[in-house]
Protein backbone atom coordinates (compact mmCIF):
# COMPACT_ATOMS: atom_id res chain seq x y z
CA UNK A 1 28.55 -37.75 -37.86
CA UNK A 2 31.49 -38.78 -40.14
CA UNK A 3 30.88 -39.74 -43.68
CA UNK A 4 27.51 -38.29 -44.89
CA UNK A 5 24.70 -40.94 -45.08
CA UNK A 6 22.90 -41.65 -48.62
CA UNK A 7 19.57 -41.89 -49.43
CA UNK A 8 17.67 -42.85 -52.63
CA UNK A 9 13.80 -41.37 -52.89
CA UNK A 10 12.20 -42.18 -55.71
CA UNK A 11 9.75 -39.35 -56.15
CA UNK A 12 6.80 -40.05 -58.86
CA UNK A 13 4.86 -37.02 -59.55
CA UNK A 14 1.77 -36.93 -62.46
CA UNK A 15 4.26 -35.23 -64.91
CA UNK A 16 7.41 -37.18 -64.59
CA UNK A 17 9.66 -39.12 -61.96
CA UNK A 18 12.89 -38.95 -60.65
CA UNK A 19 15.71 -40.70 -58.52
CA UNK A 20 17.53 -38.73 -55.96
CA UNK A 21 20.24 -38.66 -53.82
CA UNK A 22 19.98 -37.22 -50.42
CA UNK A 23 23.18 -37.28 -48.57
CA UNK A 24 22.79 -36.50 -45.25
CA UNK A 25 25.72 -35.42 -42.85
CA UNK A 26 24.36 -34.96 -39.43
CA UNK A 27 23.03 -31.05 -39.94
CA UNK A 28 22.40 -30.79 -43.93
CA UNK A 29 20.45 -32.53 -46.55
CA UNK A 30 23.04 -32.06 -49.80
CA UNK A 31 20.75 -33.14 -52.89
CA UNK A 32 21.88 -34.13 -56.16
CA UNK A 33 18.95 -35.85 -59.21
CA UNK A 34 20.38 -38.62 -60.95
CA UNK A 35 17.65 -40.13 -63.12
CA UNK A 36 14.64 -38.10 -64.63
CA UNK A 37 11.96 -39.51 -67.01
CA UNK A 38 8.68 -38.50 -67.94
CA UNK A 39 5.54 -39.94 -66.57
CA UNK A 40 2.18 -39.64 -68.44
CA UNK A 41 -0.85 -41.68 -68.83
CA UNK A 42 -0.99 -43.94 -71.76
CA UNK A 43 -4.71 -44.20 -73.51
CA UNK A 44 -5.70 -47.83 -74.45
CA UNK A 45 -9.38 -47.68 -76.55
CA UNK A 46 -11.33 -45.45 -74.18
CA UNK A 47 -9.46 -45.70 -71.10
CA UNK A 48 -6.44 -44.13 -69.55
CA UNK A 49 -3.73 -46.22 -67.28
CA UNK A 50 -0.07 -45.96 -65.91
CA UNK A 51 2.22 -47.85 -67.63
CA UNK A 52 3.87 -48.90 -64.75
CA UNK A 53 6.43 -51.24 -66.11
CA UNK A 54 8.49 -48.76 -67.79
CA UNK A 55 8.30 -46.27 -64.88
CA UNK A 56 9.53 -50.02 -62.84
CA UNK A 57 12.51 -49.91 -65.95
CA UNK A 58 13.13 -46.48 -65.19
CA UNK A 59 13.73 -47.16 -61.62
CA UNK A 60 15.73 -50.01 -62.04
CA UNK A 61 18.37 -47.63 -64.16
CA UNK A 62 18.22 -45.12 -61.58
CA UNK A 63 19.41 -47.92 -59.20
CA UNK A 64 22.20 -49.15 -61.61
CA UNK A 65 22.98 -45.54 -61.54
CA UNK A 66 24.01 -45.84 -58.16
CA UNK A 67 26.33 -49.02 -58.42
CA UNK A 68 27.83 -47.72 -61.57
CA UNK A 69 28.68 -44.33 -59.48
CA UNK A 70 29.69 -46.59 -56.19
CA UNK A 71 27.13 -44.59 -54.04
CA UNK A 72 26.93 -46.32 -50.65
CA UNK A 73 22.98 -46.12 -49.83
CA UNK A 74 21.67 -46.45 -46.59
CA UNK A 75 18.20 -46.50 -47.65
CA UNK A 76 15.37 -46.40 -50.76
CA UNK A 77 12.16 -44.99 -50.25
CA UNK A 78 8.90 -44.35 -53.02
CA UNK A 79 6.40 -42.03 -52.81
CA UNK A 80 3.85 -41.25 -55.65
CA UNK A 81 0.54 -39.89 -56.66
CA UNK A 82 -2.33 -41.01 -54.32
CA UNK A 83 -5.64 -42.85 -54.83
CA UNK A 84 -4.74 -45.20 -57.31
CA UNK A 85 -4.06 -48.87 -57.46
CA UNK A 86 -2.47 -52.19 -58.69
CA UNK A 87 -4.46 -55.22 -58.20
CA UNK A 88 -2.21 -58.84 -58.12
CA UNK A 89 -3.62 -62.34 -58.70
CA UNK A 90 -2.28 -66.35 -57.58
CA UNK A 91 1.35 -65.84 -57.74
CA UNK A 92 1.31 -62.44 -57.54
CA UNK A 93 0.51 -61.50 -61.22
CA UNK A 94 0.19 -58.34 -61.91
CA UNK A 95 -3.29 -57.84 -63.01
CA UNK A 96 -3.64 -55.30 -66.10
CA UNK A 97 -2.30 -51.78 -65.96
CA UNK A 98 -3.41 -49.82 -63.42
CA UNK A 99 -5.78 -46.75 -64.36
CA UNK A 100 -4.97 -43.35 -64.25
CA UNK A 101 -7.14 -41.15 -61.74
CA UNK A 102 -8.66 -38.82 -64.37
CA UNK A 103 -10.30 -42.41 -66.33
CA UNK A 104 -13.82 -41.30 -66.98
CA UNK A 105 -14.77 -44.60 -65.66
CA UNK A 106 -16.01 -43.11 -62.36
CA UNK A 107 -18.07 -40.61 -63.71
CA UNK A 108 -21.56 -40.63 -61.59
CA UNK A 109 -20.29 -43.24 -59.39
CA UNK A 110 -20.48 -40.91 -56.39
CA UNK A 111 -23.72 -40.92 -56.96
CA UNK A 112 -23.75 -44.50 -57.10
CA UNK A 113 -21.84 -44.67 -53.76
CA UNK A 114 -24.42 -42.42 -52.27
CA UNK A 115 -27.39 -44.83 -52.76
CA UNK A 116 -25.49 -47.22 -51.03
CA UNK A 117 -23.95 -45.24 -47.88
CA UNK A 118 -25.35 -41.52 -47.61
CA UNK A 119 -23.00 -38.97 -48.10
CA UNK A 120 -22.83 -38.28 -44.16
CA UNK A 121 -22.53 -41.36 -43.02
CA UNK A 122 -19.40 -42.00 -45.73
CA UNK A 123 -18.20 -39.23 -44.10
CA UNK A 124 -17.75 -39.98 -40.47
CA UNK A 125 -16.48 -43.08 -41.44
CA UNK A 126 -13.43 -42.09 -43.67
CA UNK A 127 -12.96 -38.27 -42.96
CA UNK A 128 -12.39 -37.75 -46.40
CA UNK A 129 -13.45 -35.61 -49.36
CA UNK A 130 -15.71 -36.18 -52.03
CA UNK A 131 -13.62 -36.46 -55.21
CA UNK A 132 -14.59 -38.60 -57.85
CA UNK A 133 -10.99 -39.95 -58.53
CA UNK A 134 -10.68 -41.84 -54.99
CA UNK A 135 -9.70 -45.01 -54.59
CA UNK A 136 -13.59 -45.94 -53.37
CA UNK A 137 -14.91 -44.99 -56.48
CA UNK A 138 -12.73 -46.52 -59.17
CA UNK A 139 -13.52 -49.67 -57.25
CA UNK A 140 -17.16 -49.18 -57.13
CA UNK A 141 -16.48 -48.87 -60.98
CA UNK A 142 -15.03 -51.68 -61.35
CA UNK A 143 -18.25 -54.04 -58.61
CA UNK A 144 -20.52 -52.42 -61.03
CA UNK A 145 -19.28 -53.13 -64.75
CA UNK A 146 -18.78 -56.57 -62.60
CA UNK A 147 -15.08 -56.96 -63.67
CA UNK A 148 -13.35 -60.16 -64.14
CA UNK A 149 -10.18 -58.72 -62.29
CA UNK A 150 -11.93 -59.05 -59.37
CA UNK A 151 -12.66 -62.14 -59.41
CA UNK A 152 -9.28 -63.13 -59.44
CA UNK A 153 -7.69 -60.61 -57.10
CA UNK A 154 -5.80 -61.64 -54.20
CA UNK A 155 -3.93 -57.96 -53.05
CA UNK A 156 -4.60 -54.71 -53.54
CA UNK A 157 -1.58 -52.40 -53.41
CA UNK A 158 -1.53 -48.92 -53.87
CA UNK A 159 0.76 -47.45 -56.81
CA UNK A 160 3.66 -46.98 -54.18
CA UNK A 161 3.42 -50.07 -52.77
CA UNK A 162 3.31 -52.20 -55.76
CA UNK A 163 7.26 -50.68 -56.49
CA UNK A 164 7.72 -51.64 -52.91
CA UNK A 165 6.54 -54.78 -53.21
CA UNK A 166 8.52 -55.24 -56.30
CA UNK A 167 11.98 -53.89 -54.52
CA UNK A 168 11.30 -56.12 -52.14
CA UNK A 169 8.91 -58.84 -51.93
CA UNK A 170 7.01 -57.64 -48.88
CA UNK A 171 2.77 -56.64 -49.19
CA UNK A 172 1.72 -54.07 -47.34
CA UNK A 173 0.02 -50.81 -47.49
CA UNK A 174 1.75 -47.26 -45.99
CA UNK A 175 -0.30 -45.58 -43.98
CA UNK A 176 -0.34 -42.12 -45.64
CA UNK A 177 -1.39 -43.78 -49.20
CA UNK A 178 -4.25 -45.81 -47.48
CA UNK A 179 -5.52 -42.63 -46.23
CA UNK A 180 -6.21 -41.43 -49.53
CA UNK A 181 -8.51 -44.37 -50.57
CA UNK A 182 -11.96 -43.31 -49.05
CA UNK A 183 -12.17 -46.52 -47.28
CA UNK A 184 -9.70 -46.04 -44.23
CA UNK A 185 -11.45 -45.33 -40.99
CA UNK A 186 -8.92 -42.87 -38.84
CA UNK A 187 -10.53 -43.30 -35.71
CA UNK A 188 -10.52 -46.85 -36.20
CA UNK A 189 -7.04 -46.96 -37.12
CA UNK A 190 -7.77 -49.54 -40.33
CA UNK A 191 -9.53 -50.43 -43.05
CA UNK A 192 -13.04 -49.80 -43.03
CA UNK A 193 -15.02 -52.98 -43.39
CA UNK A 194 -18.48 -51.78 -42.74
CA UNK A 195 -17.76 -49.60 -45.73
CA UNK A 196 -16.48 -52.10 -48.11
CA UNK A 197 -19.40 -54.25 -47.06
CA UNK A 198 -21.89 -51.75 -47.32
CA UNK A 199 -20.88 -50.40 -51.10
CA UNK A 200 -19.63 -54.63 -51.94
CA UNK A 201 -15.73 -53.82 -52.17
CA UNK A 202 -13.53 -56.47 -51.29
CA UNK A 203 -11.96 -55.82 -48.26
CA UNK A 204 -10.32 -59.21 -47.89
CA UNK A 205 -7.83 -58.19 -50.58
CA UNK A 206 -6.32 -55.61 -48.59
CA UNK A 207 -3.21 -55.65 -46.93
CA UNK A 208 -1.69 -54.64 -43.91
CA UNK A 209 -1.16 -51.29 -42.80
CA UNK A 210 2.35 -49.51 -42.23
CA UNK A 211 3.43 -46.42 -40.40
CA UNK A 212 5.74 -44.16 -41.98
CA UNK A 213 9.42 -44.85 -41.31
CA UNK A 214 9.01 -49.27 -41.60
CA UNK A 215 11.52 -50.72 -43.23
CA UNK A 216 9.78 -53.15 -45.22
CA UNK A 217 13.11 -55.15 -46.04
CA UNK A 218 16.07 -54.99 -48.21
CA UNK A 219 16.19 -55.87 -52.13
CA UNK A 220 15.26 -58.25 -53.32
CA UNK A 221 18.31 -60.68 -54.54
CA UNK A 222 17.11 -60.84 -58.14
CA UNK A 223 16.93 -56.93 -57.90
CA UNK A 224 20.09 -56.32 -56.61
CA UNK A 225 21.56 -58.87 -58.92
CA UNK A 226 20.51 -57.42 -61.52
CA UNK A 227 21.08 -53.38 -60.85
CA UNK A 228 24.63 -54.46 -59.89
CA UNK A 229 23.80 -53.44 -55.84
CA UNK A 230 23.68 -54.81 -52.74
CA UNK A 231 20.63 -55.86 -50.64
CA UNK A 232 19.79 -52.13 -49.52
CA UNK A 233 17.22 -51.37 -46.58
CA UNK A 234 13.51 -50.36 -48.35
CA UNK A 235 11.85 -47.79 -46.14
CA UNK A 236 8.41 -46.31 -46.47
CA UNK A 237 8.73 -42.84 -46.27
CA UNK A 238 5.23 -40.79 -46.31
CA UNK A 239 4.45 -42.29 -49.40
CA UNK A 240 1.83 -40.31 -51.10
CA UNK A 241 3.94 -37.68 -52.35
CA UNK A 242 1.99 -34.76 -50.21
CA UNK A 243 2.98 -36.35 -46.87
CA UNK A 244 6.52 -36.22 -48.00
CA UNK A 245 6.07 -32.71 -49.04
CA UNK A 246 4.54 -31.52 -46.10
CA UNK A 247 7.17 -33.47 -43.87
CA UNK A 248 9.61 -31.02 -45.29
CA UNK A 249 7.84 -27.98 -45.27
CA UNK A 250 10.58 -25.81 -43.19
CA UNK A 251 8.04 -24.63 -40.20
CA UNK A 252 9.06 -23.18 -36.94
CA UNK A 253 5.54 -23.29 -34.82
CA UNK A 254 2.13 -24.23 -34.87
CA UNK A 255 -0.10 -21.51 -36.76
CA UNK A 256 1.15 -21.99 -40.35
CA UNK A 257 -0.38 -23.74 -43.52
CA UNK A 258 1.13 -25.42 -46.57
CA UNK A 259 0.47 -25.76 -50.42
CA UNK A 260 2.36 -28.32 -51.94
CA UNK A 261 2.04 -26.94 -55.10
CA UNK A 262 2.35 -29.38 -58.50
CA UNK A 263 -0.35 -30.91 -60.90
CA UNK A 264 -2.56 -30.72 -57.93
CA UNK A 265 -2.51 -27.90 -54.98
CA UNK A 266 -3.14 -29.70 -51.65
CA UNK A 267 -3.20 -27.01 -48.98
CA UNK A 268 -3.79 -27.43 -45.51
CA UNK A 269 -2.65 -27.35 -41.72
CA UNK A 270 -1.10 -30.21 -39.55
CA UNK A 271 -2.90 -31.52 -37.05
CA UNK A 272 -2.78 -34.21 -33.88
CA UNK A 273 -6.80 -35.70 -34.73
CA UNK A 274 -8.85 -36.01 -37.78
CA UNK A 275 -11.54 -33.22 -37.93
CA UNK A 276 -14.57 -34.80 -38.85
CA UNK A 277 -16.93 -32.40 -38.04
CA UNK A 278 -20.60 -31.20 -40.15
CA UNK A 279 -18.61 -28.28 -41.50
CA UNK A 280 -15.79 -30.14 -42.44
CA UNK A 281 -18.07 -32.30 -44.74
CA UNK A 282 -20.02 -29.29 -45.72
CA UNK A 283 -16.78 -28.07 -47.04
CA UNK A 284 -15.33 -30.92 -48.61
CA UNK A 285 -11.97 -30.69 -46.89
CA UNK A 286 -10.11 -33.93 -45.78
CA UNK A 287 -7.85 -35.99 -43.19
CA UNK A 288 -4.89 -37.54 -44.71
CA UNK A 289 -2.51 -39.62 -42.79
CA UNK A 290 1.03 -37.85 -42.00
CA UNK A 291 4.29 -38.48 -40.74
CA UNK A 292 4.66 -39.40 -36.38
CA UNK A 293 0.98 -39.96 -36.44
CA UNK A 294 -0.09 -36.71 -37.65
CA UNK A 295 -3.10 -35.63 -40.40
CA UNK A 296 -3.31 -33.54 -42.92
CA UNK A 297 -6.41 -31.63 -43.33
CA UNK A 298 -6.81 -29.97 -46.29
CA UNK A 299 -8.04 -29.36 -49.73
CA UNK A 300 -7.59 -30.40 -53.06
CA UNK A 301 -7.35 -27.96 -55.92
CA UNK A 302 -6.40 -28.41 -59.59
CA UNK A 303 -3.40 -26.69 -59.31
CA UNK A 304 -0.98 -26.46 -62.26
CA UNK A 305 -2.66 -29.10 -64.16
CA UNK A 306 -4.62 -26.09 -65.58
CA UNK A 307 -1.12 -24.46 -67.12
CA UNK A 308 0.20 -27.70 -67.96
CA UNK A 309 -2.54 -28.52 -70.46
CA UNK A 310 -2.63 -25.45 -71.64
CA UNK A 311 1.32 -25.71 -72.44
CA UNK A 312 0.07 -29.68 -74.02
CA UNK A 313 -2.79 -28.38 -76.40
CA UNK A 314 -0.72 -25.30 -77.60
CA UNK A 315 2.06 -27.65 -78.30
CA UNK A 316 0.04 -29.95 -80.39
CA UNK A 317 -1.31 -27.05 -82.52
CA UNK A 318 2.64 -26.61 -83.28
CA UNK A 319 3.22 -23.74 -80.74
CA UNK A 320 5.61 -24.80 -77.75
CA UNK A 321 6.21 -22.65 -74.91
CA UNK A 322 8.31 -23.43 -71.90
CA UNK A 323 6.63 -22.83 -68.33
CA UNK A 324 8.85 -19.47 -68.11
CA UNK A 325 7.76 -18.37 -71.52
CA UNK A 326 3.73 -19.04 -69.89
CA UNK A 327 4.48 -17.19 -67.02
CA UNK A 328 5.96 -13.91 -68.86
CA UNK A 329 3.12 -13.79 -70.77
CA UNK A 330 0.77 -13.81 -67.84
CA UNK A 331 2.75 -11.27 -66.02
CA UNK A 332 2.00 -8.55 -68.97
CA UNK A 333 -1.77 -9.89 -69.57
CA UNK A 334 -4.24 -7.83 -68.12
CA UNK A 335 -5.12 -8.26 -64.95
CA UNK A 336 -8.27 -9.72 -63.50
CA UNK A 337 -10.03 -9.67 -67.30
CA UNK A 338 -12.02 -13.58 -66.07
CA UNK A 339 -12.25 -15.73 -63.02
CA UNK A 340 -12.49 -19.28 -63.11
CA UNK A 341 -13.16 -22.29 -60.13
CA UNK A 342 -10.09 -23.96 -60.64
CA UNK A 343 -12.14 -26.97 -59.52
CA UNK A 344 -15.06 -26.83 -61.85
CA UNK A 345 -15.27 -30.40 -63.62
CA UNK A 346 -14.95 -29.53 -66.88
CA UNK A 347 -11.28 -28.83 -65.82
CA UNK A 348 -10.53 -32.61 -64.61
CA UNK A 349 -10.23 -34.53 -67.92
CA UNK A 350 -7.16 -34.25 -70.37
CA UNK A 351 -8.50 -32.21 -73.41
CA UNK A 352 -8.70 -28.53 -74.90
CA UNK A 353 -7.95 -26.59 -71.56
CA UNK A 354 -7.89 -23.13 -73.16
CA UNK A 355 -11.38 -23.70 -74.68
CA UNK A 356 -12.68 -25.09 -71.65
CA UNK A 357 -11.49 -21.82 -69.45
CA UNK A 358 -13.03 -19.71 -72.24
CA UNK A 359 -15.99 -21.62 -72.22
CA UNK A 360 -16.38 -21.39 -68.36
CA UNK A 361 -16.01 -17.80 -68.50
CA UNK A 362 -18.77 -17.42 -71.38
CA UNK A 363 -20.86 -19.86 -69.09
CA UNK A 364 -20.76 -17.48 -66.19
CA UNK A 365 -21.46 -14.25 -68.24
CA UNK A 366 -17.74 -13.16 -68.24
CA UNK A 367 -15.66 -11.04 -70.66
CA UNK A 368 -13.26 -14.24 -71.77
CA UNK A 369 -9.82 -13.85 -72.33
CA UNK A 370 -9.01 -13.18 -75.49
CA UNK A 371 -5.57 -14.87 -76.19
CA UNK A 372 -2.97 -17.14 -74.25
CA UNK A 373 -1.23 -14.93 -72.08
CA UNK A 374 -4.78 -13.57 -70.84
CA UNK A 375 -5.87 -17.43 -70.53
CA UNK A 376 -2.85 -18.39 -68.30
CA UNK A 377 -3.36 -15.22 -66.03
CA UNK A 378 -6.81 -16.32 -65.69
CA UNK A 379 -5.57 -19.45 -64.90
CA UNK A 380 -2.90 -18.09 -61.78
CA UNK A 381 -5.07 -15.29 -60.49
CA UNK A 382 -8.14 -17.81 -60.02
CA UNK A 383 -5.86 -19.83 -58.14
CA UNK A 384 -4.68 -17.20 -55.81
CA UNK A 385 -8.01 -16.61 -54.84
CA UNK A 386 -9.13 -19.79 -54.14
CA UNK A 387 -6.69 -20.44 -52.19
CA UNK A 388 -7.72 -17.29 -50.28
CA UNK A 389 -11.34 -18.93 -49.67
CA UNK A 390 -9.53 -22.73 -48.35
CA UNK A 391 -7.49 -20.13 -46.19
CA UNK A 392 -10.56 -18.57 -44.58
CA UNK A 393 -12.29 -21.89 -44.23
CA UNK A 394 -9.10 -23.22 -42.40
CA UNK A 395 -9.08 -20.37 -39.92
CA UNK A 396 -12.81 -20.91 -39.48
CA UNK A 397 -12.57 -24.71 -38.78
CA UNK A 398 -9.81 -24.86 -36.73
CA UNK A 399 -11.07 -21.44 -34.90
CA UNK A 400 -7.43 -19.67 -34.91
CA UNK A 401 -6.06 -17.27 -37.82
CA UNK A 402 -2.78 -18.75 -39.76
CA UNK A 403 0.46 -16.23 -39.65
CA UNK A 404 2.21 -17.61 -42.90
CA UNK A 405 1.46 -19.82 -45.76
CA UNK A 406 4.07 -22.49 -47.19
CA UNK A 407 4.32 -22.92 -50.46
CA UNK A 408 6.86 -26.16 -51.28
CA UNK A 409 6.71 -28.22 -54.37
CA UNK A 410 7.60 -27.25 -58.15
CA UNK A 411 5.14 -24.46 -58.07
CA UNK A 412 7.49 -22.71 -55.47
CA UNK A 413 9.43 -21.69 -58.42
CA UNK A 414 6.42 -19.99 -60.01
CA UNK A 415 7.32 -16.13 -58.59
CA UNK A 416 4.17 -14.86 -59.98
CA UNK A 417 1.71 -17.63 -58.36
CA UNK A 418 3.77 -17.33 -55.42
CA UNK A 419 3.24 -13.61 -55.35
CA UNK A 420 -0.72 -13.53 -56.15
CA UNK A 421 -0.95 -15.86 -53.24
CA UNK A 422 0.07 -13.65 -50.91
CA UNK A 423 -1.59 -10.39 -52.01
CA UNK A 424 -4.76 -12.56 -52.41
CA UNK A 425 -4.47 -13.79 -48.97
CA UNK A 426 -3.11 -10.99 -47.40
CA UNK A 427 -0.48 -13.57 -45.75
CA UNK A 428 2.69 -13.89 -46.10
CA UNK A 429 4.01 -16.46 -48.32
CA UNK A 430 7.22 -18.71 -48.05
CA UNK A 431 8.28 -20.41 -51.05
CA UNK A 432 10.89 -23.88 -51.27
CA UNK A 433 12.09 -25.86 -51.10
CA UNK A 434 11.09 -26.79 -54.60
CA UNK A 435 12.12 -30.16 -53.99
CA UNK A 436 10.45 -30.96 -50.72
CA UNK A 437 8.64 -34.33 -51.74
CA UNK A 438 12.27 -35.50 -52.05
CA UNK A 439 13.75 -34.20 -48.82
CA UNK A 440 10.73 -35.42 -46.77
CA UNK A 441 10.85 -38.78 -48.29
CA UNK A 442 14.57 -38.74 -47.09
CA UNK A 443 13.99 -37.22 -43.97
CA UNK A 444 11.80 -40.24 -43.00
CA UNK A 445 14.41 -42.78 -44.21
CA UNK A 446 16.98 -40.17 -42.44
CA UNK A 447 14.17 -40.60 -39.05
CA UNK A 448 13.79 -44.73 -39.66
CA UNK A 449 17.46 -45.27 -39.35
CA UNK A 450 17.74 -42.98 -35.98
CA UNK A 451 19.98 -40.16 -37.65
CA UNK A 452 17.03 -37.86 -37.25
CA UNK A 453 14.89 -37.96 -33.76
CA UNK A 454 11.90 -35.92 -34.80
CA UNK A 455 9.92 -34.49 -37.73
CA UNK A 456 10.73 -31.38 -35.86
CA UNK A 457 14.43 -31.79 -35.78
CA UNK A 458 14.03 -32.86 -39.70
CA UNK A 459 12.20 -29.35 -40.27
CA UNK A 460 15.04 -28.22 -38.48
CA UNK A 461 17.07 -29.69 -40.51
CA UNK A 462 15.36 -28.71 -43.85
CA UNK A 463 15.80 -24.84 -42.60
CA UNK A 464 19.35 -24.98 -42.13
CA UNK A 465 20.12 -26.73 -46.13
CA UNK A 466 17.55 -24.73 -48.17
CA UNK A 467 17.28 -21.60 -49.08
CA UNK A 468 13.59 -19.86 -49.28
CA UNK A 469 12.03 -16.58 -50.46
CA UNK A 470 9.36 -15.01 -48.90
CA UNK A 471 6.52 -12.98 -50.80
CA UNK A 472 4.80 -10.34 -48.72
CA UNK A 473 1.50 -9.27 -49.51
CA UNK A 474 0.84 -6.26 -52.00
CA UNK A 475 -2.11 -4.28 -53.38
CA UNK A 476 -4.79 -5.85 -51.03
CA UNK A 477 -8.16 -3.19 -52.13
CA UNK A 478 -7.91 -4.92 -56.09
CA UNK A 479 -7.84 -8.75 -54.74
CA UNK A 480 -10.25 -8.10 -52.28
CA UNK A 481 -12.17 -6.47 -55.35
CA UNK A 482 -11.28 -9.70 -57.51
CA UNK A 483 -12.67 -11.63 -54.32
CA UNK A 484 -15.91 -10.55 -54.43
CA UNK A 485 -16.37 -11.29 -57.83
CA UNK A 486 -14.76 -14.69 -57.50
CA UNK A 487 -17.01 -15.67 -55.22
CA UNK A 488 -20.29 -14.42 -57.35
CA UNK A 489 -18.57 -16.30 -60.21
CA UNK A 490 -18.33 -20.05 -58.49
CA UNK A 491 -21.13 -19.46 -56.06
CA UNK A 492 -18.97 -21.20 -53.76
CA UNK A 493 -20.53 -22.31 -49.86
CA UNK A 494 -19.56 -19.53 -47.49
C-alpha cells in the first residue's frame, strides 16, 4: 500500500468522547486523538438524559478538525454506549432528549415485563440478559406512563444511529446496537414482533437492520458544507462500543476471553451461534451481535463506574484525586478488609458510592472499610473476583477451560486491576490496547473498504501496532481464600 489510509472513529464512551485518527498503511494502525470532550448525563427535574446536541457540536469540530489539518479520510464510523435511544417524529424531529440508561424510570418494570411475557419465554426469544437499563424496558416505561412521544413517533434509532443518521441522512439500525435492545430475535435474524406485540411496543417504528462494515452513505452536503469537508464515506463499524472493542482484542486462537474494561466490564468469549440455553438464562449471561456474523456472549458488570463515583463524590466534598492517585492508595490499603457484588443495585444509580459500599458491607455483616484507599481496594479486589466466578461460568457453559483473559479498554491501564485479575483467576491476563474501541471501529471501516480481508487479519493487524503487557497469576491460596468468602457474601447461583 502507498500512502497510509485515514480513518475517523468517533468513539462515545459514558465518561467522555473522542475523535480519532486511524491511519492505516497496509500492516499498522498509527493512531493519533484529535478532539476529546466530556460526556455526562444532564439531570432535568427528576430525570436524567444525554444531551446529545452538544456531543453532535462536538463532533462537528472534530470534523472541522480534519479539514483545517487537510487530513484525507477514507471513512467515519460511530460507536457508543448501548441500549439507549432517540425517538424522531414527521420530518424527522428529534423528539426530546434521549434518557440516560441509569433514569430510575425503569425501576420494577422487569417486573412489569414479566407479567406480560415470562421471564423464559423473553428469553428464548432475545438471548439476552435481564438488566433493567435495556432498551425493552425504558420503552415499556414509556407504554405505561402512556407517553405522548409515542404517539407521535415515526423512527426509533439507537444513540449511534441517530449521529449516523445525522452525518448522513440514511435510517437504519447496526446490527451490534440492535442486539442490545432486548427485542432482537438472533435466530430470527430481526426484530422481534411477537415481543413488541406481546409487551405493546411499537415495532412499526423500527428501522432496518445493518451488518457491520455498510456504508450507509457519504455526508451529508449541509454537513460537509459546513465542517469545511468533502462528502466522506459513513461506515458502521460495530457500533456499540463493546463490539468494536472486542473486534480489536489482539487474539491468536480460539480458547481466550475478553473484558473490555470501562464504566462497565463486559467479559465474554466469541462465538459462531447464540447460546440460549436454561443455564445461560439461569445465569444471566447474554448474546450480543459481533463483527462477520459473530456473538458475544457475556456478562455485564459495573466495572469502573464504582471508582469513578467514588473519584465524583470525593470531589464534590472538595477532595480531588486523579485515577493514579485512587489506585496508589488502594495498592497500600489492606488487603481483602470487605467484599462487595459489584452488581448489587444499590451500585447502579449516580449518588454517594463510598457510603453505599460501606453500607453493603455493614448489610452483609462485614468489617467496612474504614477510609478511601480501603474503599477503592474494596472496590478492585471485588471485581477481580467476580470476574473469577463469570470465568468459571464461561468454562462451564461452553464446556472447555479458557487459556488467557483479554483485558482491552481504559481499564487496561489500571496495573493493579489488571494484576488482581489474574491472581484471582489464576489465568493469565493480557492487557491493551487501551484504545481498542477505536482500532476496532477502524478496523471495520479498514474491512468495509477491502484494505483488510478478515477480522482475523485485523487482529493480526492489531498485534503487529500495539504493544501489550501480560500479568501472570500470583499468590493463588489468599484469592482462593477471598473466593470463598466472596461467594458467602453475594450468595451468588453456583
Amino acid at each position: 500500500m502507498g500512502t497510509p489510509q485515514g480513518f475517523l472513529a468517533f468513539d462515545l464512551g459514558a465518561e467522555s468522547g473522542r475523535g480519532v485518527l486511524g491511519r492505516f498503511d497496509g500492516k499498522h494502525f498509527k493512531l493519533e486523538e484529535l478532539h476529546r470532550f466530556p460526556n455526562e448525563g444532564v439531570r432535568v427535574l427528576d430525570s436524567l438524559h444525554w444531551d446529545v446536541l452538544r456531543l453532535w457540536n462536538e463532533m462537528k469540530a472534530a470534523l472541522s478538525i480534519c479539514a483545517q489539518k487537510n487530513i484525507d479520510l477514507s471513512g467515519i464510523g460511530i460507536d457508543t454506549w448501548g441500549v439507549d435511544f432517540a425517538l424522531l417524529g414527521r420530518g424527522d424531529v428529534l423528539l426530546g432528549f434521549p434518557y440516560h440508561y441509569r433514569d430510575s424510570r425503569t425501576d420494577g418494570m422487569l417486573e412489569e415485563a414479566f407479567h406480560r411475557l415470562p421471564r423464559a419465554a423473553l428469553f428464548e426469544r432475545s438471548g439476552c440478559q435481564f438488566l433493567q437499563i435495556n432498551t425493552l424496558y425504558q420503552l415499556l416505561s414509556m407504554v405505561g406512563h402512556e407517553s405522548p412521544l409515542l404517539d407521535v413517533a415515526e423512527t426509533f434509532l439507537m444513540i449511534p444511529d441517530l449521529f449516523n443518521f445525522w452525518l448522513t441522512g440514511r435510517k437504519v439500525c447496526e446490527f451490534t446496537a440492535a442486539t442490545t435492545t432486548q427485542f432482537y430475535d438472533p435466530r430470527r435474524k430481526g426484530w422481534s414482533k411477537e415481543i413488541c406485540d406481546t409487551l405493546g411496543l411499537p415495532s412499526e417504528i423500527l428501522p432496518e437492520i445493518v451488518q457491520p462494515g455498510t456504508q450507509l452513505d457519504t455526508l451529508l452536503p449541509s454537513v460537509a458544507s459546513e465542517t469545511g469537508l468533502s462528502e466522506i464515506p459513513v461506515i458502521a463499524p460495530a457500533c456499540h462500543d463493546t463490539g468494536s472493542a472486542v473486534a480489536a482484542v489482539p487474539a491468536h486462537d480460539e480458547d481466550w476471553a475478553y473484558i473490555s474494561s470501562g464504566t462497565w466490564s463486559l467479559m465474554g468469549i466469541e462465538i459462531p451461534a447464540p447460546i440460549i440455553t436454561d443455564r445461560a438464562l439461569a445465569l444471566n449471561f447474554t448474546n450480543e451481535g459481533g463483527v462477520e456474523n459473530t456473538f458475544r456472549f457475556l456478562k455485564n458488570i459495573m466495572g469502573l463506574w464504582l471508582l469513578q463515583e467514588c473519584r465524583r463524590t470525593w470531589a464534590q466534598a472538595g477532595d480531588e484525586m486523579s485515577y493514579a492517585q485512587m489506585t496508589q492508595l488502594a495498592e497500600t490499603a489492606t488487603p481483602f478488609t470487605a467484599l462487595i457484588d459489584p452488581d448489587d443495585d444499590t451500585f447502579l444509580s449516580p449518588g454517594d458510592m463510598p457510603s453505599r459500599i460501606v453500607d453493603y458491607c455493614k448489610r452483609t455483616d462485614q468489617t467496612p472499610p474504614s477510609d478511601a484507599g480501603e474503599i477503592l481496594r474494596c472496590a478492585l479486589e471485588s471485581l477481580a473476583l467476580k470476574y473469577r466466578w463469570v470465568l468459571e461460568k464461561l468454562e462451564v457453559i461452553r464446556g472447555r477451560s479458557i487459556d488467557v483473559i483479554h483485558i482491552v479498554g481504559g481499564g487496561a491501564q489500571n496495573q493493579t486491576l489488571c494484576q488482581f485479575t489474574a491472581d484471582a483467576t489464576g489465568t493469565p491476563v493480557v492487557a491493551g490496547p487501551i484504545e481498542a474501541t477505536a482500532v476496532g471501529n477502524i478496523a471495520v471501516q479498514a474491512m468495509a473498504c477491502s484494505l483488510i480481508g478478515s477480522i482475523s487479519e485485523a487482529r493480526e493487524v492489531v498485534r503487529r501496532s500495539f504493544n501489550v503487557i501480560t500479568y501472570e497469576p500470583q499468590n493463588p491460596a489468599r484469592w482462593d481464600e477471598a473466593y470463598a468468602r466472596f461467594l458467602k457474601i453475594t450468595e451468588l447461583p453456583s
